[in-house]
Protein backbone atom coordinates (compact mmCIF):
# COMPACT_ATOMS: atom_id res chain seq x y z
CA UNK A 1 0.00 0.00 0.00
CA UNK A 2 1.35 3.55 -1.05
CA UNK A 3 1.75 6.21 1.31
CA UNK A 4 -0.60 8.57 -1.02
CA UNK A 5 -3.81 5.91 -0.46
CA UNK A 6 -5.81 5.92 2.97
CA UNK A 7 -7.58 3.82 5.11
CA UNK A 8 -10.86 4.55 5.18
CA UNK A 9 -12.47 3.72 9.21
CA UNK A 10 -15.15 1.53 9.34
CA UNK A 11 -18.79 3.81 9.08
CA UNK A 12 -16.63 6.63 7.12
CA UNK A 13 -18.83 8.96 5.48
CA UNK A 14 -17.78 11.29 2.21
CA UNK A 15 -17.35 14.67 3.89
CA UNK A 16 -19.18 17.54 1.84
CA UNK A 17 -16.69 18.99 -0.16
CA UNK A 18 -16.45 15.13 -2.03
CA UNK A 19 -19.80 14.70 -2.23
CA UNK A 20 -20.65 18.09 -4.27
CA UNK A 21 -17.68 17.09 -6.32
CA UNK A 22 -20.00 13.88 -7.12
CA UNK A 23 -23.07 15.37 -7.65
CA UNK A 24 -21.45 18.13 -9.77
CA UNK A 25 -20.19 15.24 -11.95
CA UNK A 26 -23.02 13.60 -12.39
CA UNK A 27 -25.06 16.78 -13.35
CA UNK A 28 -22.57 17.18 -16.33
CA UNK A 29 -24.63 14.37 -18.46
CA UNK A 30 -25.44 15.66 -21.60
CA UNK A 31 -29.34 16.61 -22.19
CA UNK A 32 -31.25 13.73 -24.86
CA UNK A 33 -30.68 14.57 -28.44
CA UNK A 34 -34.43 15.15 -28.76
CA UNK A 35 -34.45 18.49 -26.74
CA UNK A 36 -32.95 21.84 -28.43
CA UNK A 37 -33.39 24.16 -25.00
CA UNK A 38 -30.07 26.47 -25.27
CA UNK A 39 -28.56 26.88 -22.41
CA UNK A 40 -29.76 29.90 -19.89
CA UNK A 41 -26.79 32.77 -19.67
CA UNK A 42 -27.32 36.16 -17.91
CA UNK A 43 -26.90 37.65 -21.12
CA UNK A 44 -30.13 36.51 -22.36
CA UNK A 45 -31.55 39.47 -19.73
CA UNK A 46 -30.20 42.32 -21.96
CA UNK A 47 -31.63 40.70 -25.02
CA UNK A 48 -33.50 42.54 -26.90
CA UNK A 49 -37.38 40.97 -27.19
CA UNK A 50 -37.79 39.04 -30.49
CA UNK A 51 -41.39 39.06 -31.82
CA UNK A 52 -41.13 36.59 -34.65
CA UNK A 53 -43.62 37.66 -37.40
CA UNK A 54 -45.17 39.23 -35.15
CA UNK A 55 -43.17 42.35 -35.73
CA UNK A 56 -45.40 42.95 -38.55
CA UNK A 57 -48.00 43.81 -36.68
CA UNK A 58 -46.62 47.04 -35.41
CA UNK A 59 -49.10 50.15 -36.59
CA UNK A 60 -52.48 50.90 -36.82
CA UNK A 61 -54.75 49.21 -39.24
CA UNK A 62 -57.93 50.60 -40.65
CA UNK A 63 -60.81 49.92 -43.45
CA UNK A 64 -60.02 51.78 -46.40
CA UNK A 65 -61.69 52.08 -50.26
CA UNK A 66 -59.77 48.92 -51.55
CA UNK A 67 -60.73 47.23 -48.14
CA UNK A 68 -64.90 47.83 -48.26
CA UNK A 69 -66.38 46.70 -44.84
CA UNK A 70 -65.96 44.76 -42.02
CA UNK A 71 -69.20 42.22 -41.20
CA UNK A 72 -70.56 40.83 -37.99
CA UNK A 73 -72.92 38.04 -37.34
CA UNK A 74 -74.29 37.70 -33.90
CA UNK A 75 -77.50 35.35 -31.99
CA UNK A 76 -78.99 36.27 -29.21
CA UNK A 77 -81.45 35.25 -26.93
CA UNK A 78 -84.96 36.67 -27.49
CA UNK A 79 -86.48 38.59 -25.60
CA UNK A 80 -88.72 36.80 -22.55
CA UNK A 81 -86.96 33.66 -22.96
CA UNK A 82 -84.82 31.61 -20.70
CA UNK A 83 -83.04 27.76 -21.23
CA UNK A 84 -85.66 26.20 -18.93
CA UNK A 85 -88.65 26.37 -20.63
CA UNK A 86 -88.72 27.88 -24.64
CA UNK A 87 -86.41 26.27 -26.55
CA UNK A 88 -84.09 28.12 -29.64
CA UNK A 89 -86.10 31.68 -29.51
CA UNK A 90 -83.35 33.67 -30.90
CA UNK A 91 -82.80 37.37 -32.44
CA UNK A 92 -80.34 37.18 -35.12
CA UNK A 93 -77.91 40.45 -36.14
CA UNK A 94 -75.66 41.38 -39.02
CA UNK A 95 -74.00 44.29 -39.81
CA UNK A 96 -71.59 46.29 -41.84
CA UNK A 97 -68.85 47.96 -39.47
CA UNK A 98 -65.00 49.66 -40.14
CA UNK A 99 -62.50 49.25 -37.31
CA UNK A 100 -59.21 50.69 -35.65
CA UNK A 101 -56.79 47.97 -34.94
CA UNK A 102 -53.61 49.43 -33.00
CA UNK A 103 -50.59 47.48 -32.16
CA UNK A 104 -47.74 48.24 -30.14
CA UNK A 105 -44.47 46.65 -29.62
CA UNK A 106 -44.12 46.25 -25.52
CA UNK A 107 -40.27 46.98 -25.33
CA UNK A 108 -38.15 43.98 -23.36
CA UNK A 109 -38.76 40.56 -23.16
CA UNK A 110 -40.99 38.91 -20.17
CA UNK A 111 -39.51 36.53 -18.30
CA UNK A 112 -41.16 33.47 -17.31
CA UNK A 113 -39.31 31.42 -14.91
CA UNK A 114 -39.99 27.94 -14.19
CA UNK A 115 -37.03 26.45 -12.35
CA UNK A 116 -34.79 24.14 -14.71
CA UNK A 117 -36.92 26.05 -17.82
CA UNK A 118 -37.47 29.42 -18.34
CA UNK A 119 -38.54 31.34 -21.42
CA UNK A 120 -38.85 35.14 -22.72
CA UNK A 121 -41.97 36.38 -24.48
CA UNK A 122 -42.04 38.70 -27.30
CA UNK A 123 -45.69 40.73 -26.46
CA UNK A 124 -47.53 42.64 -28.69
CA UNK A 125 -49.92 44.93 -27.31
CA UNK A 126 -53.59 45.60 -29.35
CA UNK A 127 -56.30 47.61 -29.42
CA UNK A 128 -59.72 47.09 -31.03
CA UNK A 129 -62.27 49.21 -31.85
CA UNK A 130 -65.64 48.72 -33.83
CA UNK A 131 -68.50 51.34 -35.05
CA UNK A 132 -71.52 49.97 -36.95
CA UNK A 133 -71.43 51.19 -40.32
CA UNK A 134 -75.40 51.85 -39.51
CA UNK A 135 -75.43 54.01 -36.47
CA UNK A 136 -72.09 55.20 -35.98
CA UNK A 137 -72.00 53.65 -32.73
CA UNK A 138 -69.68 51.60 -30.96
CA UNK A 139 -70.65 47.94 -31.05
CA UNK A 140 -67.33 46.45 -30.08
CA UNK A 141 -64.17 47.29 -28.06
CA UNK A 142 -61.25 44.85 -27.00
CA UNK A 143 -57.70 45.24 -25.56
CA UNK A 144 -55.43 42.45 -24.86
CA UNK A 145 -51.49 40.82 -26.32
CA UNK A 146 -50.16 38.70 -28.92
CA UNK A 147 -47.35 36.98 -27.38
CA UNK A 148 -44.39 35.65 -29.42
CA UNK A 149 -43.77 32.30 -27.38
CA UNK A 150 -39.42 31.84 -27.68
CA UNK A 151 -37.54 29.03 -27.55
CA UNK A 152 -37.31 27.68 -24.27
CA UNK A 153 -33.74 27.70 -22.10
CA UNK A 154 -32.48 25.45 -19.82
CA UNK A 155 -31.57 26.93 -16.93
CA UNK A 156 -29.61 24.59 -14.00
CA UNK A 157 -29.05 25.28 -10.54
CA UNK A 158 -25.08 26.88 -10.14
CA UNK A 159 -23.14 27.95 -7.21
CA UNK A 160 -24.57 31.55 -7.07
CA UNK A 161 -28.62 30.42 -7.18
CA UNK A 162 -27.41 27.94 -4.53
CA UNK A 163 -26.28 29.66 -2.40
CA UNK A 164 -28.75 32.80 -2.78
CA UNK A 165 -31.74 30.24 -2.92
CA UNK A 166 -30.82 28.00 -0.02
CA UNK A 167 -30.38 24.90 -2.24
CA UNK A 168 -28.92 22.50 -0.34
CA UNK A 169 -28.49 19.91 0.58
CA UNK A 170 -31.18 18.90 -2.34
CA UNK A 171 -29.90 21.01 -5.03
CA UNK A 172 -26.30 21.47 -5.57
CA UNK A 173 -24.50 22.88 -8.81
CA UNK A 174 -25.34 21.53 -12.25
CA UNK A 175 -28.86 20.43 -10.99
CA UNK A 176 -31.57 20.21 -13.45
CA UNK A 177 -29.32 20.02 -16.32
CA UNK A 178 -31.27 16.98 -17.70
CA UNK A 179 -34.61 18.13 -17.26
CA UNK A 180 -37.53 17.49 -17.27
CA UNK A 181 -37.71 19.51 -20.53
CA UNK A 182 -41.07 21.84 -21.39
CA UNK A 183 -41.64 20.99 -24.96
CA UNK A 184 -44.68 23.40 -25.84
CA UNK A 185 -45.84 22.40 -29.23
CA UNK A 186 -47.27 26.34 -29.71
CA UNK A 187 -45.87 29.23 -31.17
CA UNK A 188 -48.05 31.97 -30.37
CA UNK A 189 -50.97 32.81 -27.51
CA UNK A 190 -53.06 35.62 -27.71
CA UNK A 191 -54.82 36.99 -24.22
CA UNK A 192 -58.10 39.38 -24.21
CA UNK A 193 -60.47 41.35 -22.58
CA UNK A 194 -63.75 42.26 -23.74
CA UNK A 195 -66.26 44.43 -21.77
CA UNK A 196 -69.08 42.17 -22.32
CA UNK A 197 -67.33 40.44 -19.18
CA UNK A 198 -65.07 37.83 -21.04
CA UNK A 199 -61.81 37.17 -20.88
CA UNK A 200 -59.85 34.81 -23.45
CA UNK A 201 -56.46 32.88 -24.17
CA UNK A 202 -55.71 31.06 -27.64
CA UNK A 203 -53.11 29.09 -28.55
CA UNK A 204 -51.35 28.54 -31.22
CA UNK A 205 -48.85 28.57 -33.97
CA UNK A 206 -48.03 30.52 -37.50
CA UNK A 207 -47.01 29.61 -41.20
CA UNK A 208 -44.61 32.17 -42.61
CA UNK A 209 -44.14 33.42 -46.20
CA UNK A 210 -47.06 31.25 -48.27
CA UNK A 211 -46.95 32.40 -51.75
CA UNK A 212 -49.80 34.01 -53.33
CA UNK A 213 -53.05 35.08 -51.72
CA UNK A 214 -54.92 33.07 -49.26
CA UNK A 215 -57.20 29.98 -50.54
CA UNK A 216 -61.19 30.68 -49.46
CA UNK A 217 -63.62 27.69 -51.12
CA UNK A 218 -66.21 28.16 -53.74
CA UNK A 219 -69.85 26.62 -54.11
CA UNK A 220 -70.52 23.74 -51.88
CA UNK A 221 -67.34 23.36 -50.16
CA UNK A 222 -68.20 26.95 -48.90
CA UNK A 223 -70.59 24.61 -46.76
CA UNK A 224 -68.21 24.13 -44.09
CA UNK A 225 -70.04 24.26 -40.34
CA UNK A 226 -66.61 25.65 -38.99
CA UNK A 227 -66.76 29.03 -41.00
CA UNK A 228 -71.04 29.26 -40.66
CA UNK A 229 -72.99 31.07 -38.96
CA UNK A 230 -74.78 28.13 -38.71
CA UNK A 231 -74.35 25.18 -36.56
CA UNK A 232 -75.03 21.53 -36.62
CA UNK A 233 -76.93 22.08 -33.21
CA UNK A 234 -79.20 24.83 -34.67
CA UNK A 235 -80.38 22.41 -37.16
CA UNK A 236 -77.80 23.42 -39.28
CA UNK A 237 -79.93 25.44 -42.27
CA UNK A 238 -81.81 22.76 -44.16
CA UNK A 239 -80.99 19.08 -44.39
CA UNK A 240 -78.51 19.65 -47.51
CA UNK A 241 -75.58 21.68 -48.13
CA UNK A 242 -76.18 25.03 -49.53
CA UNK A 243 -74.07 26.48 -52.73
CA UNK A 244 -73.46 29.73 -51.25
CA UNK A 245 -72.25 31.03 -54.92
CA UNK A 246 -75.93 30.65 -56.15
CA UNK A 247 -79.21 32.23 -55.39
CA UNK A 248 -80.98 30.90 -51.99
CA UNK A 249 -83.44 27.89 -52.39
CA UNK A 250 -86.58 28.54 -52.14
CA UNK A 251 -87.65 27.55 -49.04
CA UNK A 252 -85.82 30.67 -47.43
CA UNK A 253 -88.59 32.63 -49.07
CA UNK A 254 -91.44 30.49 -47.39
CA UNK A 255 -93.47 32.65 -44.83
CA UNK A 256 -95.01 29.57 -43.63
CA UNK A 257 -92.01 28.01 -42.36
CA UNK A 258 -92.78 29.61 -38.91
CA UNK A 259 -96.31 28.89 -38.36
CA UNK A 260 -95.40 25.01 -40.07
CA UNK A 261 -92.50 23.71 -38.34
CA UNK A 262 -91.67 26.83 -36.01
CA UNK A 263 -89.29 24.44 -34.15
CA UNK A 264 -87.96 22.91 -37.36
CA UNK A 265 -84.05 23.04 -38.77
CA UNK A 266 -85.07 25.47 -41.79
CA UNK A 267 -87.01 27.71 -39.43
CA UNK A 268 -83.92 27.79 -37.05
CA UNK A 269 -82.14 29.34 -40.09
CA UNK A 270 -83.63 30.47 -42.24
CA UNK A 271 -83.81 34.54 -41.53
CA UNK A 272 -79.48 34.27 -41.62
CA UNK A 273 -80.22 32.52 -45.19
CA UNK A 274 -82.61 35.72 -45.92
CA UNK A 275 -80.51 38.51 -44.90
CA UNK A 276 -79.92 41.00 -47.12
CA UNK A 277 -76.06 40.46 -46.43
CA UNK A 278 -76.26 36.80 -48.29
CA UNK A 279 -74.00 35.18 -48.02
CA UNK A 280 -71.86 36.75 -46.11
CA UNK A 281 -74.64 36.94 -43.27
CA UNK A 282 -74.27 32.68 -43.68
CA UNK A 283 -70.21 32.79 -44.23
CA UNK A 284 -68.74 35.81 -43.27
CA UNK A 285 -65.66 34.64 -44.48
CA UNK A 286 -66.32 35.09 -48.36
CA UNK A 287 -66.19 38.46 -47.72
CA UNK A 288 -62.46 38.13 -47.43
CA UNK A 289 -62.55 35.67 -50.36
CA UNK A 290 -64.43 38.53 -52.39
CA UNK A 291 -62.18 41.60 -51.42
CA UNK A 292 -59.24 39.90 -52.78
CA UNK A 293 -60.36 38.48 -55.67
CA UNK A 294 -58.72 41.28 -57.94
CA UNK A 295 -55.86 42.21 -55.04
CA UNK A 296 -51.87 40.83 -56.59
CA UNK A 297 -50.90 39.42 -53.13
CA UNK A 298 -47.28 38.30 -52.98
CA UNK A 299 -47.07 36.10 -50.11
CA UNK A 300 -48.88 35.38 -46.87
CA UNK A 301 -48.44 35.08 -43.35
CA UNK A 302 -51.00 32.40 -41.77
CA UNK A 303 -51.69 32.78 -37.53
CA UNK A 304 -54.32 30.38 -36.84
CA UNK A 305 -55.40 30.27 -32.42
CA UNK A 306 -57.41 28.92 -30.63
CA UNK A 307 -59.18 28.46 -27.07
CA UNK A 308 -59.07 24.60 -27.13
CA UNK A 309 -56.02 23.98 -28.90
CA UNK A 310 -54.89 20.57 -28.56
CA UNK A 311 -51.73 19.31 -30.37
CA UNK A 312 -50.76 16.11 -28.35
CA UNK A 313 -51.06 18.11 -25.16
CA UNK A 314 -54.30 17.74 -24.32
CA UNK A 315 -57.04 21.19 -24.47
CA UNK A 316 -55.07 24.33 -23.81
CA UNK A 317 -56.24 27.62 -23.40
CA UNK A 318 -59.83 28.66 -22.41
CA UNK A 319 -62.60 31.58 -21.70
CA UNK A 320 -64.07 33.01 -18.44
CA UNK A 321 -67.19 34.88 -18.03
CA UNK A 322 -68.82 36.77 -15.53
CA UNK A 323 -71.23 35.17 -13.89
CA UNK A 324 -74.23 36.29 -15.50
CA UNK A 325 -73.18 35.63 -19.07
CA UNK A 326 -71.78 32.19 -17.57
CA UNK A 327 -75.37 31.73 -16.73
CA UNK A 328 -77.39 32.72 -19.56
CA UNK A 329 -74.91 32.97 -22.90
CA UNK A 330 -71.81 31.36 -21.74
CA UNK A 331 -69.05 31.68 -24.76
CA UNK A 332 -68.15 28.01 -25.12
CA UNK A 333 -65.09 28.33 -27.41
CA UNK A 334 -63.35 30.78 -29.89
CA UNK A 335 -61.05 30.25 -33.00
CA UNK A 336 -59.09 32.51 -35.15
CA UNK A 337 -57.49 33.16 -38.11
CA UNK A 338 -55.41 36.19 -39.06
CA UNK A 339 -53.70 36.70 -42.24
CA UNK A 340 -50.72 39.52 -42.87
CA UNK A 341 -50.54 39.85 -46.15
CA UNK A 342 -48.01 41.44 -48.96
CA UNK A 343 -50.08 43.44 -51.81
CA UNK A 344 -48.26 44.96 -54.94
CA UNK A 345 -50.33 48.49 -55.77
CA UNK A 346 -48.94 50.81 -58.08
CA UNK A 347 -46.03 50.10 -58.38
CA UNK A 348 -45.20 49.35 -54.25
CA UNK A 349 -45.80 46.88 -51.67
CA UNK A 350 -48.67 47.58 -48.89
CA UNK A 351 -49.32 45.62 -45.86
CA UNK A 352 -52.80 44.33 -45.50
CA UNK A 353 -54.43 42.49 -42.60
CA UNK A 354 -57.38 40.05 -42.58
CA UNK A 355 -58.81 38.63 -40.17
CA UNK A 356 -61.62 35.87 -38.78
CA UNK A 357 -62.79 35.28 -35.50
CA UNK A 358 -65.22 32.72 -34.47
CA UNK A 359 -66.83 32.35 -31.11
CA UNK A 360 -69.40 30.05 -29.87
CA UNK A 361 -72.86 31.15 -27.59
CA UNK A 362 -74.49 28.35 -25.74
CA UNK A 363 -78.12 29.31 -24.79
CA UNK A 364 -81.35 27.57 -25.17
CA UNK A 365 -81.94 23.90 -25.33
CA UNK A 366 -83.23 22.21 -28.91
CA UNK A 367 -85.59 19.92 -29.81
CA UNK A 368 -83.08 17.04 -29.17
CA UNK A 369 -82.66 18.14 -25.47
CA UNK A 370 -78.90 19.26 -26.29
CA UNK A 371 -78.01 22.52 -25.57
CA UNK A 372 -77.18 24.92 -29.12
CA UNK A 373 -74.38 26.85 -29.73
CA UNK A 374 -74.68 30.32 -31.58
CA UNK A 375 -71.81 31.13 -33.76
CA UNK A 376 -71.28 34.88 -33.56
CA UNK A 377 -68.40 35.76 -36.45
CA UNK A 378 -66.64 38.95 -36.89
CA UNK A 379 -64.35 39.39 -39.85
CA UNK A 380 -62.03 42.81 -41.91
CA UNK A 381 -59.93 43.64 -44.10
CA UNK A 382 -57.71 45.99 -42.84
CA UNK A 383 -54.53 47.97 -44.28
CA UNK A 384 -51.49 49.75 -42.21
CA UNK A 385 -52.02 53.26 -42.46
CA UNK A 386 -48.38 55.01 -43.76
């Protein structure tokens, strides 16, 4: 035996200093292949805030000539009714409206710290205003963020957080350095506040740089209950798909429908069929289809939220109401789909912005017993003012 080795007594324990040495060892394992987190460095907090394509955002957006209109559609309870006892009484609303959409850039990144992961958030701030082309009123207002949603960063324990944390003896240096790794499969989340007494958070992601202009359906595949002011639950128009491209069938023009079948799917309906805003008052989205048709559109951006996304994850995101909306017209669920787009004019290249946003009412129960959900859509055309 060589002078240098020792005898270690019988119950001898590895003093401190030997056992961080250990632990800080073992922390060095390299993360799996399969997660991309960076690694956290103070630097990171005088980084500027990155907003991704959000960027393009920054302005204010308003209808203009080449735009034409916003359109609404909105059901509502009728008057003297309530869930318990007359089933799908509703007053149905569509209107013409032009709108001020204002975004700001919020200046440094947010933080959001969770231990071994932390991110930064790129937040755009916006601010929504709606008059009724009809009254000059206000009919809708909204403030809230789009929020750029980083790459994540790994962030393990070292000998400063330690010590100013109290870490040991369960954490020591190098902890956390494998995870667990947050692996959000979104991009982008969009918070809201509307004074109706809602409050909303989508999730979601983006698809940069399409060529071209944006692809809206023609005919029957217009027929899509996703995009309608019509749902299944409401009996969903008729029992046929509609060509929305040709005139209305004739039973929209029955005035018997009401006193027939007053309860029936085609009575449900058939005053959104009717309206003199066809058939945009059915699929508000054409309207974007139809201001573009002659528009030379270079390329595309394509954010697409919602309050239920689910990518793997399970349902994320979600809306709260107040409790007498929760009561009466709870909003069930919301989607949306927002388009920056690149249009060649005369000769230069101006920013437009279109936009659809879909939210479901739940009030009244149907003949089935189920409980129907409203679609109320809202949808623009918007360009950057200079």
């Amino acid at each position: 035996m060589s002078e240098s080795q020792e005898i270690k007594p019988a119950g001898w324990r590895k003093n401190r200093k030997e056992k961080r040495e250990e632990e800080e060892e073992r922390c060095k394992i390299t993360p799996p292949a399969d997660v991309s987190h960076p690694s956290f460095f103070p630097g990171l907090l005088e980084k500027k805030a990155d907003y991704g394509l959000l960027k393009k955002l920054e302005g204010t957006w308003v209808n203009t000539d080449r735009t034409g209109l916003g359109i609404h559609t909105t059901c509502m309870p009728s008057p003297g009714t309530n869930s318990e006892q007359i089933p799908g009484k509703f007053h149905f609303l569509s209107e013409n409206y032009t709108e001020t959409l204002k975004f700001d850039l919020v200046p440094d990144a947010a933080r959001n710290r969770g231990g071994t992961n932390e991110q930064f958030v790129g937040a755009v701030t916006y601010d929504q205003s709606i008059i009724s082309k009809k009254t000059n009123k206000d009919i809708h207002k909204e403030n809230g963020m789009f929020m750029w949603l980083n790459d994540m960063y790994n962030h393990p324990a070292d000998n400063q957080t330690v010590k100013e944390d109290f870490g040991e003896p369960e954490l020591l240096p190098g902890a956390g350095a494998n995870g667990p790794h947050f692996v959000p499969k979104h991009k982008i989340a969009r918070s809201g506040t509307i004074p109706h007494g809602n409050s909303i958070l989508l999730l979601g992601g983006a698809s940069a740089s399409i060529p071209g202009k944006p692809d809206f359906p023609e005919g029957l595949a217009a027929w899509d209950f996703e995009h309608l002011a019509i749902s299944p639950s409401m009996g969903g128009g008729g029992n046929e798909p509609i060509n929305l491209d040709k005139p209305r069938p004739e039973w929209v023009y029955d005035d018997t429908l009401r006193i027939r079948n007053p309860s029936g799917n085609q009575a449900y309906t058939q005053r959104i069929l009717a309206h003199e805003l066809y058939p945009y008052s059915t699929r508000p989205d054409l309207r974007l289809r139809d201001t573009i048709k002659d528009h030379n559109i270079k390329s595309h951006d394509l954010i697409e939220l919602r309050t239920d996304y689910d990518n793997g994850q399970g349902p994320q995101g979600g809306i709260l109401n107040i409790p007498m909306i929760d009561k009466f017209t709870p909003v069930k669920k919301m989607s949306f789909r927002m388009w920056i787009e690149e249009v060649e004019e005369d000769g230069k290249t101006i920013m437009q912005l279109q936009y659809e946003q879909l939210m479901d009412f739940a009030f009244g129960f149907g003949t089935d017993g189920g409980v129907t959900l409203w679609p109320h859509i809202q949808v623009n055309t918007l360009r950057k003012q200079e």
